[in-house]
Protein backbone atom coordinates (compact mmCIF):
# COMPACT_ATOMS: atom_id res chain seq x y z
CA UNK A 1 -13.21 8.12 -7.82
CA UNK A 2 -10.64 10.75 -7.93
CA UNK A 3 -10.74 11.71 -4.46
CA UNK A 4 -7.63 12.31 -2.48
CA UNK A 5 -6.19 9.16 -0.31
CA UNK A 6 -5.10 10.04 3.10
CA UNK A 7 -2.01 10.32 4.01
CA UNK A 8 0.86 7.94 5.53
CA UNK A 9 0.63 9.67 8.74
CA UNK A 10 -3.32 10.03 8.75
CA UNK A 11 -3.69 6.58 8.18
CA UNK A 12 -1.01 5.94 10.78
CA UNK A 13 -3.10 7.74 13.64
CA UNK A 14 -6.33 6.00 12.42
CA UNK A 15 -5.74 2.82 12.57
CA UNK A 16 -2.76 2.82 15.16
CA UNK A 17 -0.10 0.90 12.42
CA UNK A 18 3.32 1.89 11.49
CA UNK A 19 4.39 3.60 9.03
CA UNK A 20 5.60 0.26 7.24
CA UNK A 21 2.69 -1.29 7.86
CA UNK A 22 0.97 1.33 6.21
CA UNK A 23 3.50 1.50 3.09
CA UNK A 24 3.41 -2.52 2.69
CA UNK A 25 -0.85 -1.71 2.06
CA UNK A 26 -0.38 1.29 -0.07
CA UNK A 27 2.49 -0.58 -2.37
CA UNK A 28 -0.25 -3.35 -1.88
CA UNK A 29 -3.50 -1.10 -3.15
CA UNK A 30 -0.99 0.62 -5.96
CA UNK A 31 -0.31 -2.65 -7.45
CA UNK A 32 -3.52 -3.59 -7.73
CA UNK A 33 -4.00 -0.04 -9.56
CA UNK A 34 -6.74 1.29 -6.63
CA UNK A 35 -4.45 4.40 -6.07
CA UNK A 36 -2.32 6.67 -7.67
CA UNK A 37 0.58 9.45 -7.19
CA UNK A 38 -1.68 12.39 -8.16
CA UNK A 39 -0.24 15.79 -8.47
CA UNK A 40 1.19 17.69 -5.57
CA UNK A 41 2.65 13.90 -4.11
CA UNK A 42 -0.93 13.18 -2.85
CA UNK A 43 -2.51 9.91 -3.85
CA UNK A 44 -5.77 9.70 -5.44
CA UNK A 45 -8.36 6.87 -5.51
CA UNK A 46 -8.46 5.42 -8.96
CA UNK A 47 -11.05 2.50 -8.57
CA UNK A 48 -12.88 0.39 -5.99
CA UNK A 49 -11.93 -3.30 -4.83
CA UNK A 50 -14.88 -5.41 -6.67
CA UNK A 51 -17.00 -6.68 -3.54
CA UNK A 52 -16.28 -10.59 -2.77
CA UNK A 53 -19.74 -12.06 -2.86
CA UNK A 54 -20.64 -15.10 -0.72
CA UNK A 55 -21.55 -18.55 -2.05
């Protein structure tokens, strides 16, 4: 944890979304408290989604 999150416009090119569509999953992942404004305006990876496990 701690690493730096990519940015809107990395993520953009990556996965071939929009810019909103990438925004809606960041708001998304901030909420959940995953990611975080670190300094400089880059986001930083504050924890990992718990795994779903199967039945």
């Amino acid at each position: 944890m701690g690493d730096t999150f990519p940015s809107e416009r990395e993520l953009c090119t990556h996965f071939g979304v929009s810019r909103t569509a990438v925004r809606s999953a960041i708001a998304q992942m901030e909420g959940r408290g995953l990611i975080e404004m670190g300094p400089n305006r880059r986001r930083k990876v504050r924890a990992l989604p718990a795994e779903k496990r199967a039945s």
